[in-house]
PDB file of N, CA and C in Angstrom:
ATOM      1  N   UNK A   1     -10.492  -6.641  89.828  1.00  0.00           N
ATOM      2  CA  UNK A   1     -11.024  -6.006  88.651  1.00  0.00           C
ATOM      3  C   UNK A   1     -12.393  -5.432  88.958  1.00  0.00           C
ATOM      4  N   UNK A   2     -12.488  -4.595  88.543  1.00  0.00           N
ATOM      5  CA  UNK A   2     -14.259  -3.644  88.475  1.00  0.00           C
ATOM      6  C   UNK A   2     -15.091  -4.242  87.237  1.00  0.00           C
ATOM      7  N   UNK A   3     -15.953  -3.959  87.195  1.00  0.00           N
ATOM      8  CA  UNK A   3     -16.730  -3.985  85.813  1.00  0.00           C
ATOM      9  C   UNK A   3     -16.884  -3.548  84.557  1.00  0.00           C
ATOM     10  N   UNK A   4     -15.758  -2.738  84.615  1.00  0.00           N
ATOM     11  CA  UNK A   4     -15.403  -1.509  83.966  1.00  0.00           C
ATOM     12  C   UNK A   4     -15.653  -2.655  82.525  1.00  0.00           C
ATOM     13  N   UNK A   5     -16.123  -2.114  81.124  1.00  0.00           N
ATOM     14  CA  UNK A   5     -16.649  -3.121  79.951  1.00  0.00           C
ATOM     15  C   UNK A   5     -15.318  -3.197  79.505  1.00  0.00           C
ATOM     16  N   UNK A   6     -14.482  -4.066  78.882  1.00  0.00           N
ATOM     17  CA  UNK A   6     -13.751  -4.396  77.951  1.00  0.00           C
ATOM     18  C   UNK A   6     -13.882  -3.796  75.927  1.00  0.00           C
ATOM     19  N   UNK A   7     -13.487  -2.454  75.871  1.00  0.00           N
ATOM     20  CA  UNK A   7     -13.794  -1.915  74.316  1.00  0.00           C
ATOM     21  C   UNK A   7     -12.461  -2.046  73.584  1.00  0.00           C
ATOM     22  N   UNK A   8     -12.460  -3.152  72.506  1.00  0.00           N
ATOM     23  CA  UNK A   8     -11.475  -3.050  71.919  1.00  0.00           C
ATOM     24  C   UNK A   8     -10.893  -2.110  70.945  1.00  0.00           C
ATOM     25  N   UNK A   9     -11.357  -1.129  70.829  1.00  0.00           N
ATOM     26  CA  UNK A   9     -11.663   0.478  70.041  1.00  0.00           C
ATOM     27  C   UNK A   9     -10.727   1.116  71.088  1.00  0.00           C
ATOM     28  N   UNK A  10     -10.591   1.064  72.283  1.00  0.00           N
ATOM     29  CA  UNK A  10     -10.554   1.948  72.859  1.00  0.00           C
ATOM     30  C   UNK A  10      -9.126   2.195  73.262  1.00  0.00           C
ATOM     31  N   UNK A  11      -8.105   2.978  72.894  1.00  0.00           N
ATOM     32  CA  UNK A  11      -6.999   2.993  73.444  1.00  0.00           C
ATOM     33  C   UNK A  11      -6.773   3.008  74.947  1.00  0.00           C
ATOM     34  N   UNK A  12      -4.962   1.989  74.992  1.00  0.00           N
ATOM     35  CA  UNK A  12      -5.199   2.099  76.403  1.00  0.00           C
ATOM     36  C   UNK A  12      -4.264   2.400  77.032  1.00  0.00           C
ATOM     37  N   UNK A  13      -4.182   3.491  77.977  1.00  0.00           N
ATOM     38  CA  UNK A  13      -3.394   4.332  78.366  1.00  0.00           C
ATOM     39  C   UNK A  13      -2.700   4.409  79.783  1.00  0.00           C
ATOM     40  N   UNK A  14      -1.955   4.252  80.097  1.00  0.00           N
ATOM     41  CA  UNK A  14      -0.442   5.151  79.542  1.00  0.00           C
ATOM     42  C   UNK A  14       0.058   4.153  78.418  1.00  0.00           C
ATOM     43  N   UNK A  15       0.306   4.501  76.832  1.00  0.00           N
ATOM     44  CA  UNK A  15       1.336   3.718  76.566  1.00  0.00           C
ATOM     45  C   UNK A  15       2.464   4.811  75.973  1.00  0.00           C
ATOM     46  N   UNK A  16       3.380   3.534  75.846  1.00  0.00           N
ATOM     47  CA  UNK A  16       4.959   4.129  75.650  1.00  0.00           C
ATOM     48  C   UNK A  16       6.075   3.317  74.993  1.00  0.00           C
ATOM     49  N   UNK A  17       6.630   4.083  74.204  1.00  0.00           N
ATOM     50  CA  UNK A  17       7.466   3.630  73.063  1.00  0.00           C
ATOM     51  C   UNK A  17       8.662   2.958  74.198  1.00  0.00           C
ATOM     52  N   UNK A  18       9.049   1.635  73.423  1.00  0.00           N
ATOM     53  CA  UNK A  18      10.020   0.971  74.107  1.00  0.00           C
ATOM     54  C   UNK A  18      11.141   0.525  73.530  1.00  0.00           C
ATOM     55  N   UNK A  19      12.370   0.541  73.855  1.00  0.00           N
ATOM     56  CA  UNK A  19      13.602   0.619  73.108  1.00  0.00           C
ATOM     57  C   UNK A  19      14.022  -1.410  73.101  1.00  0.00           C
ATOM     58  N   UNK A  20      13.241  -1.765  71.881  1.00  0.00           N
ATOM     59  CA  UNK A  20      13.218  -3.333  72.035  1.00  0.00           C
ATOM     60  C   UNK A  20      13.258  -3.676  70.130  1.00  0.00           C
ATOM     61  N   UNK A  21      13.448  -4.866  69.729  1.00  0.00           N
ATOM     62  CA  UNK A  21      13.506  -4.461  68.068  1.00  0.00           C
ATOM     63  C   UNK A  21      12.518  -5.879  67.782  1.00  0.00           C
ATOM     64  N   UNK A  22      11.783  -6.184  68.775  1.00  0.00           N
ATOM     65  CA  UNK A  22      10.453  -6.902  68.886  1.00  0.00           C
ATOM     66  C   UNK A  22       9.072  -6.153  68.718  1.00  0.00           C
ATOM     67  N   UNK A  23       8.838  -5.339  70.050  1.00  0.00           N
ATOM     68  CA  UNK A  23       7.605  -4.619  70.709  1.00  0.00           C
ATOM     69  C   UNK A  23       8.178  -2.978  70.498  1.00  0.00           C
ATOM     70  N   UNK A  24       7.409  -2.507  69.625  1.00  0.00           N
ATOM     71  CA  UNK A  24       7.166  -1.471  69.636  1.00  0.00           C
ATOM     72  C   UNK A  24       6.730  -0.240  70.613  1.00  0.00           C
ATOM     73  N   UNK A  25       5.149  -0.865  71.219  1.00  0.00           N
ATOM     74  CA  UNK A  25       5.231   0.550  72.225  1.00  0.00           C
ATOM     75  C   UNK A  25       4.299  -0.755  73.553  1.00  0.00           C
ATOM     76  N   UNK A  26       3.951  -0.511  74.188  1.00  0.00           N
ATOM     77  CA  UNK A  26       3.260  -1.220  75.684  1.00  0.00           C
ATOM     78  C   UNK A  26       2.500  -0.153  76.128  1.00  0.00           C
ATOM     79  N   UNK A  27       1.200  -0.896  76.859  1.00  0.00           N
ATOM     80  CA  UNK A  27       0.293   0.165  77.515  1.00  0.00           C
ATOM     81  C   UNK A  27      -0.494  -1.024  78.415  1.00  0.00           C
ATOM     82  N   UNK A  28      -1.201  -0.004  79.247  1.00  0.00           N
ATOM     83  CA  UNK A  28      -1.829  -1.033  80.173  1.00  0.00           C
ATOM     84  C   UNK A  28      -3.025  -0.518  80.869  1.00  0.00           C
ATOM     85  N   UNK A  29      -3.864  -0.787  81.001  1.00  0.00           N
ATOM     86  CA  UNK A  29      -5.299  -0.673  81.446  1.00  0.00           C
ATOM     87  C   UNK A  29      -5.560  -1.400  82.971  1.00  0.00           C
ATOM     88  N   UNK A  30      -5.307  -0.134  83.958  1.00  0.00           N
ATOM     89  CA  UNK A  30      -5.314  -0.635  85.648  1.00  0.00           C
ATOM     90  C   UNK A  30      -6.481  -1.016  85.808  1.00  0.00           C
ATOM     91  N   UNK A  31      -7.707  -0.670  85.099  1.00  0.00           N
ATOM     92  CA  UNK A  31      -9.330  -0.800  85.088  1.00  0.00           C
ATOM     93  C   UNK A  31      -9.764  -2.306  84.964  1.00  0.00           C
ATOM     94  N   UNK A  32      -9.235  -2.475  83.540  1.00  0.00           N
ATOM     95  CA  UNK A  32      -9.860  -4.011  82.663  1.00  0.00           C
ATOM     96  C   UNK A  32      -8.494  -5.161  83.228  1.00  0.00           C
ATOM     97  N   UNK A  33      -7.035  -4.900  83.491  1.00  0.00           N
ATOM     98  CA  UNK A  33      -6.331  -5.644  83.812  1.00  0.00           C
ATOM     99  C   UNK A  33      -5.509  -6.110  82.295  1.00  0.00           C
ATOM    100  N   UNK A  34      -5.749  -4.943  81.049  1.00  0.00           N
ATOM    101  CA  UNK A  34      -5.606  -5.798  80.188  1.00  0.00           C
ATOM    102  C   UNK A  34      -4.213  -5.337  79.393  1.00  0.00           C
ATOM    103  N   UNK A  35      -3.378  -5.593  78.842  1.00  0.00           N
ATOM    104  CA  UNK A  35      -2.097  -4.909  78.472  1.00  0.00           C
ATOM    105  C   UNK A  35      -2.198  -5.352  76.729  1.00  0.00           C
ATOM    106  N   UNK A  36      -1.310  -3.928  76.153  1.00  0.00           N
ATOM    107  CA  UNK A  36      -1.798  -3.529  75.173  1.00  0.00           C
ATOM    108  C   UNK A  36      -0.255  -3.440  74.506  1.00  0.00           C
ATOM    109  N   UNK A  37       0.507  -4.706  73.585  1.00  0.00           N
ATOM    110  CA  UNK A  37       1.807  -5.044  72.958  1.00  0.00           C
ATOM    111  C   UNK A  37       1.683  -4.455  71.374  1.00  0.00           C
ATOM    112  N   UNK A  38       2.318  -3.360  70.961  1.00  0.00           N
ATOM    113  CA  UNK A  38       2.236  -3.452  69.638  1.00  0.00           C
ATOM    114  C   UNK A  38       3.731  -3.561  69.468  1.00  0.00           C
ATOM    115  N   UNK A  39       3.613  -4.707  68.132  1.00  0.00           N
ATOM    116  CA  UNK A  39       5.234  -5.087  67.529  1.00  0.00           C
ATOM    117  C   UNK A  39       5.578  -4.381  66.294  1.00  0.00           C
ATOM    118  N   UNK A  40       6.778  -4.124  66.259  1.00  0.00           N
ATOM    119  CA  UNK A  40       7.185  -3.748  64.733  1.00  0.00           C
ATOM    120  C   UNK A  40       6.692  -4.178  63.710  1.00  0.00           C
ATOM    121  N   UNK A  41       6.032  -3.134  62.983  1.00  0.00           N
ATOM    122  CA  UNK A  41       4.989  -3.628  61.939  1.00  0.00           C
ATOM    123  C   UNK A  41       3.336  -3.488  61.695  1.00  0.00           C
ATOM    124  N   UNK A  42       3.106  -2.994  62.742  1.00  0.00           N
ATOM    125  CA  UNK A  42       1.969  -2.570  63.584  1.00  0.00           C
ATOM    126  C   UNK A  42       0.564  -2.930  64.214  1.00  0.00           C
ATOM    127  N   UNK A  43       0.873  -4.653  64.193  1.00  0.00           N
ATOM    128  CA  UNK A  43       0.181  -5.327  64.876  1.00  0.00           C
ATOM    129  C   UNK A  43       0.109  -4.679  66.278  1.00  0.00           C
ATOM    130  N   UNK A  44      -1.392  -4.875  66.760  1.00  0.00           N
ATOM    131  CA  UNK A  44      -1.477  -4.687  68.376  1.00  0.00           C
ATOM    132  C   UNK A  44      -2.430  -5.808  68.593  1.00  0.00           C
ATOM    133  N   UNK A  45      -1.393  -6.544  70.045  1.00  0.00           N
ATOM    134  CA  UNK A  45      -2.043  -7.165  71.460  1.00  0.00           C
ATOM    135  C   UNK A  45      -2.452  -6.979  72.155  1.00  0.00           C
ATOM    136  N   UNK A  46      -3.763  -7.863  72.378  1.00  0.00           N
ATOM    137  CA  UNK A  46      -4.245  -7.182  73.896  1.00  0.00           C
ATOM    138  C   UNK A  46      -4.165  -8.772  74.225  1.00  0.00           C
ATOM    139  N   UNK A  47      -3.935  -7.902  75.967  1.00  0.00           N
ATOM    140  CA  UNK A  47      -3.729  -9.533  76.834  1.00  0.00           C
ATOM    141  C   UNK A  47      -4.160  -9.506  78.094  1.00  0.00           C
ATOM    142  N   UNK A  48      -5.792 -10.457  78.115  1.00  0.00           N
ATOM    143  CA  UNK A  48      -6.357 -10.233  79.273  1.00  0.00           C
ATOM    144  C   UNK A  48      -5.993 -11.257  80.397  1.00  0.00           C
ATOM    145  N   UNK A  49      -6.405 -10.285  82.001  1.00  0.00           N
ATOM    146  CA  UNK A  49      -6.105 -11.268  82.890  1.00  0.00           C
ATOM    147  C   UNK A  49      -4.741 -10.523  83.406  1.00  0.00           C
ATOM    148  N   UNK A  50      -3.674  -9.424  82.854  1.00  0.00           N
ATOM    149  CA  UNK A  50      -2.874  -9.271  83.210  1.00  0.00           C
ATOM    150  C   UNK A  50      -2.568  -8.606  85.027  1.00  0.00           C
ATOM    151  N   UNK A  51      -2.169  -8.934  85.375  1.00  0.00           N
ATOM    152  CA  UNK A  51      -1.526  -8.639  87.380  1.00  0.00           C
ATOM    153  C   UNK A  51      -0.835  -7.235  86.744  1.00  0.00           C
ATOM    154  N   UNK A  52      -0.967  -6.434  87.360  1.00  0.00           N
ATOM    155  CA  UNK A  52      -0.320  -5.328  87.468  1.00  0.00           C
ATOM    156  C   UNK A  52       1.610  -5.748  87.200  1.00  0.00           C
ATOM    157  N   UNK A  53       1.705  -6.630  88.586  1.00  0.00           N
ATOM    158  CA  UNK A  53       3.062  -7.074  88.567  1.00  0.00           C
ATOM    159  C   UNK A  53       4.073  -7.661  87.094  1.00  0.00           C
ATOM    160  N   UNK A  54       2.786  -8.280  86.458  1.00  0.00           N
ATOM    161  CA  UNK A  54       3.472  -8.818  85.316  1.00  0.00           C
ATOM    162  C   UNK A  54       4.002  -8.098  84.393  1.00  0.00           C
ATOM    163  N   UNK A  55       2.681  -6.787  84.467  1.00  0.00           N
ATOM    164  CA  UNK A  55       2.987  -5.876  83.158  1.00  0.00           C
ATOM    165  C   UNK A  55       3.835  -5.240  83.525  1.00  0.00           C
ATOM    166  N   UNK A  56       4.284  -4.856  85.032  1.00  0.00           N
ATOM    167  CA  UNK A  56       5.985  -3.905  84.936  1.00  0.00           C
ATOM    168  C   UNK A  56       6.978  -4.860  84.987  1.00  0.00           C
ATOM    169  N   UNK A  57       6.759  -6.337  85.295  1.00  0.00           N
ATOM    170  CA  UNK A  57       8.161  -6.978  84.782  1.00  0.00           C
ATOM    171  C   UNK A  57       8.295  -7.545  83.403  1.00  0.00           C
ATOM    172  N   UNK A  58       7.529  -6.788  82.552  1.00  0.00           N
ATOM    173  CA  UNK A  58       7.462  -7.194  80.977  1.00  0.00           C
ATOM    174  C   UNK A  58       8.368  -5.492  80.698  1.00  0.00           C
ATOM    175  N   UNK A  59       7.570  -4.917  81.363  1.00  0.00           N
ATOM    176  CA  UNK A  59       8.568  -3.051  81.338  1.00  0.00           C
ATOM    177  C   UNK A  59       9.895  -3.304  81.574  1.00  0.00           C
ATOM    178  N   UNK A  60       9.987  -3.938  82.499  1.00  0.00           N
ATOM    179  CA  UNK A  60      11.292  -4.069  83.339  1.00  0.00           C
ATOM    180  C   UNK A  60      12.352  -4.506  82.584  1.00  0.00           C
ATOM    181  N   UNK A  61      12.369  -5.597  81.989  1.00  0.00           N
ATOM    182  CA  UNK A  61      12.433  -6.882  81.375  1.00  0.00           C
ATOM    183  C   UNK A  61      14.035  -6.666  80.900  1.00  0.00           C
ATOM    184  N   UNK A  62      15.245  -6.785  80.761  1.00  0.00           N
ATOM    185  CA  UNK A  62      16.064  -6.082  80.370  1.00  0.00           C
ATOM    186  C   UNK A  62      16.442  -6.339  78.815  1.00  0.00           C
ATOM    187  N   UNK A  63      15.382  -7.256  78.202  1.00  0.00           N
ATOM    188  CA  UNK A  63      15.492  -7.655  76.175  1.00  0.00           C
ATOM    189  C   UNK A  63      13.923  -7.261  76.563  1.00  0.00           C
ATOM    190  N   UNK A  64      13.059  -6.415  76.183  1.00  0.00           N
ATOM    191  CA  UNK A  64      11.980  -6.709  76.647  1.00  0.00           C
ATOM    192  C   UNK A  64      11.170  -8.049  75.680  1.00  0.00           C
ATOM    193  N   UNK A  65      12.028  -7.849  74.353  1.00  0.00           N
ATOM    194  CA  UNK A  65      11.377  -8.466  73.374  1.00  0.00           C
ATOM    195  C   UNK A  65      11.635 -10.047  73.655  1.00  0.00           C
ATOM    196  N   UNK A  66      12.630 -10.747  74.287  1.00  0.00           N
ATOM    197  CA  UNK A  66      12.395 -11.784  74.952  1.00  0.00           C
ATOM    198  C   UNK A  66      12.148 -12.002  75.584  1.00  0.00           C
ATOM    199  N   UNK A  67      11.265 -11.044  76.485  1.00  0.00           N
ATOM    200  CA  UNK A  67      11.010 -11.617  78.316  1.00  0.00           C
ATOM    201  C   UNK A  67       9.187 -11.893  77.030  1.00  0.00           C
ATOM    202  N   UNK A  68       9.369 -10.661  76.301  1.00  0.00           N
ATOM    203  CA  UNK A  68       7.750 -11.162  75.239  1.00  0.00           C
ATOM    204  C   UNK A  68       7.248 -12.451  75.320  1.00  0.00           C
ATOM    205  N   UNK A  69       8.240 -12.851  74.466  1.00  0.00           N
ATOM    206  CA  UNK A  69       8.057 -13.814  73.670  1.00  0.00           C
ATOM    207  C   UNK A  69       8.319 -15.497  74.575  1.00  0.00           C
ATOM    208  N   UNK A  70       9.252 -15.234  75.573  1.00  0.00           N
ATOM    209  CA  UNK A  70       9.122 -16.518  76.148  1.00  0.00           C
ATOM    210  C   UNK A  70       8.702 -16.500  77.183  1.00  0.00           C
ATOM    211  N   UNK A  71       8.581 -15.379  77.972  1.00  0.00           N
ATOM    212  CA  UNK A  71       7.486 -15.512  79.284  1.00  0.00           C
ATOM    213  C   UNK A  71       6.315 -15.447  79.192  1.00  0.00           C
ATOM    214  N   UNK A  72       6.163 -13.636  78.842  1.00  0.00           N
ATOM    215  CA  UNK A  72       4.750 -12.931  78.883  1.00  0.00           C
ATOM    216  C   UNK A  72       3.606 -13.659  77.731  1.00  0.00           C
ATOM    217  N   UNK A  73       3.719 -13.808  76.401  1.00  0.00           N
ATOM    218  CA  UNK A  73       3.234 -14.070  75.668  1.00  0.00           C
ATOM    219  C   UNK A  73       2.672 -15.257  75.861  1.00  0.00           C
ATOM    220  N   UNK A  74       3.343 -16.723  76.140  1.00  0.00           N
ATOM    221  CA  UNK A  74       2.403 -17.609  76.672  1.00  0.00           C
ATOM    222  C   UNK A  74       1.389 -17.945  77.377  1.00  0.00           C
ATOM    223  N   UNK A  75       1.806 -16.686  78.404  1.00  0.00           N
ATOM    224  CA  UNK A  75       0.988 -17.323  79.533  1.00  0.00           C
ATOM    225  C   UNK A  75      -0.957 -16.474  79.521  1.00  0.00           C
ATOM    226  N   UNK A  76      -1.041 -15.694  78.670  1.00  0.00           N
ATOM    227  CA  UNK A  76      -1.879 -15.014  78.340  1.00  0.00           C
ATOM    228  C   UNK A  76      -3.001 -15.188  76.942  1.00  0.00           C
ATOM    229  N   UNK A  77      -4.167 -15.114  77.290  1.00  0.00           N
ATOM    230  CA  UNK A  77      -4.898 -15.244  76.235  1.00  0.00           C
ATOM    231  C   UNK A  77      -5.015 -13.584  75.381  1.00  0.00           C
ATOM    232  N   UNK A  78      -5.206 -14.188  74.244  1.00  0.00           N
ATOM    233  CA  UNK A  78      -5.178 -12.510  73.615  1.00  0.00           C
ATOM    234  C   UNK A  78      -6.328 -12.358  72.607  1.00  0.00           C
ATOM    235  N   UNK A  79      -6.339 -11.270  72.068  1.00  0.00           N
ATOM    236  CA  UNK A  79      -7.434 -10.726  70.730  1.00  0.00           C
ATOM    237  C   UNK A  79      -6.351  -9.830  69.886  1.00  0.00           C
ATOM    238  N   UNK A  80      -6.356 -10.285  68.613  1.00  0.00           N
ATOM    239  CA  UNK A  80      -5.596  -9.949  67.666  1.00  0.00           C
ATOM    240  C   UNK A  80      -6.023  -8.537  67.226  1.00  0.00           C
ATOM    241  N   UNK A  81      -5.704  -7.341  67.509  1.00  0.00           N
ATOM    242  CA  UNK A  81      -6.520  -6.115  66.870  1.00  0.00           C
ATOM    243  C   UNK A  81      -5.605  -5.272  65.846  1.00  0.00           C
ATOM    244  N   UNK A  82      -5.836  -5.968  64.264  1.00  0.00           N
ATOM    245  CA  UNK A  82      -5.054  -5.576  63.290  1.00  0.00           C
ATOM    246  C   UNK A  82      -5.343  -3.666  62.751  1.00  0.00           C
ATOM    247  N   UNK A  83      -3.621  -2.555  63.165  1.00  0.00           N
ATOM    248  CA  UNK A  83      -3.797  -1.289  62.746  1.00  0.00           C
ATOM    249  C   UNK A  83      -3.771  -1.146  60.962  1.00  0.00           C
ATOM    250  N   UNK A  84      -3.835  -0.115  60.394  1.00  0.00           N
ATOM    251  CA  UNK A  84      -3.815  -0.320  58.986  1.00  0.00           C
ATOM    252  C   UNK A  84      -2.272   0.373  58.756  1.00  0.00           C
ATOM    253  N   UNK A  85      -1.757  -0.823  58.099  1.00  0.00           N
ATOM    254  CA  UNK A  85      -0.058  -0.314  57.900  1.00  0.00           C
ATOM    255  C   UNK A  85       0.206   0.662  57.664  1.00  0.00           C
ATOM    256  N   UNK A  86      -0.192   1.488  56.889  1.00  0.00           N
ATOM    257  CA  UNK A  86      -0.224   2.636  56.779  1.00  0.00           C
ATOM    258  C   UNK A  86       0.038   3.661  57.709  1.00  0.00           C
ATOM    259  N   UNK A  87      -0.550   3.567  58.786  1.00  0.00           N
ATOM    260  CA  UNK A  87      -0.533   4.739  59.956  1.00  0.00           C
ATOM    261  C   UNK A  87       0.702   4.092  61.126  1.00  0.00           C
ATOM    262  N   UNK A  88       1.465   2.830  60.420  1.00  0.00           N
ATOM    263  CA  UNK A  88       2.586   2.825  61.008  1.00  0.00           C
ATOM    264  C   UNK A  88       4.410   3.474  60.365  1.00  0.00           C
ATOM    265  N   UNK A  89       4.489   4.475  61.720  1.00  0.00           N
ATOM    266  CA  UNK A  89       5.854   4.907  60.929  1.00  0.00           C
ATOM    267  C   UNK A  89       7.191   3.676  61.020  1.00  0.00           C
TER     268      UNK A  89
END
């Protein structure tokens, strides 16, 4: 990791809509290490500490929404960053 600051404002990019009826879209930050889960409904995760490796076998994942919830999600500390429902379609 670099020093690069951690802004929770700050979108994090590449993300991309994912065909799961858990997680909505995934993104990931090669800089901070930090991956970015929003679920149906329009909560977004951030989850620091992430390995590159983890976040494409959470991509990979073939339910992604259970590799979520019983792999990825534990093993990670997070910050809850609530969108306003509204600006979810």
């Amino acid at each position: 990791m670099d020093d690069t600051p951690y802004e929770p404002d700050r979108p994090l990019f590449p993300d991309e809509h994912v065909k799961s009826s858990a997680v909505r879209r995934l993104g990931y930050d090669k800089q901070t290490h930090v991956a970015q889960v929003e679920v149906h409904g329009g909560r977004i995760y951030h989850y620091f500490m992430v390995k590159p490796a983890e976040y494409r076998s959470l991509r990979a994942a073939a339910s992604i929404g259970e590799y979520y919830g019983k792999t990825f999600k534990p093993q990670h500390r997070i910050v809850i960053k609530v969108r306003d429902p509204a600006l979810v379609d």
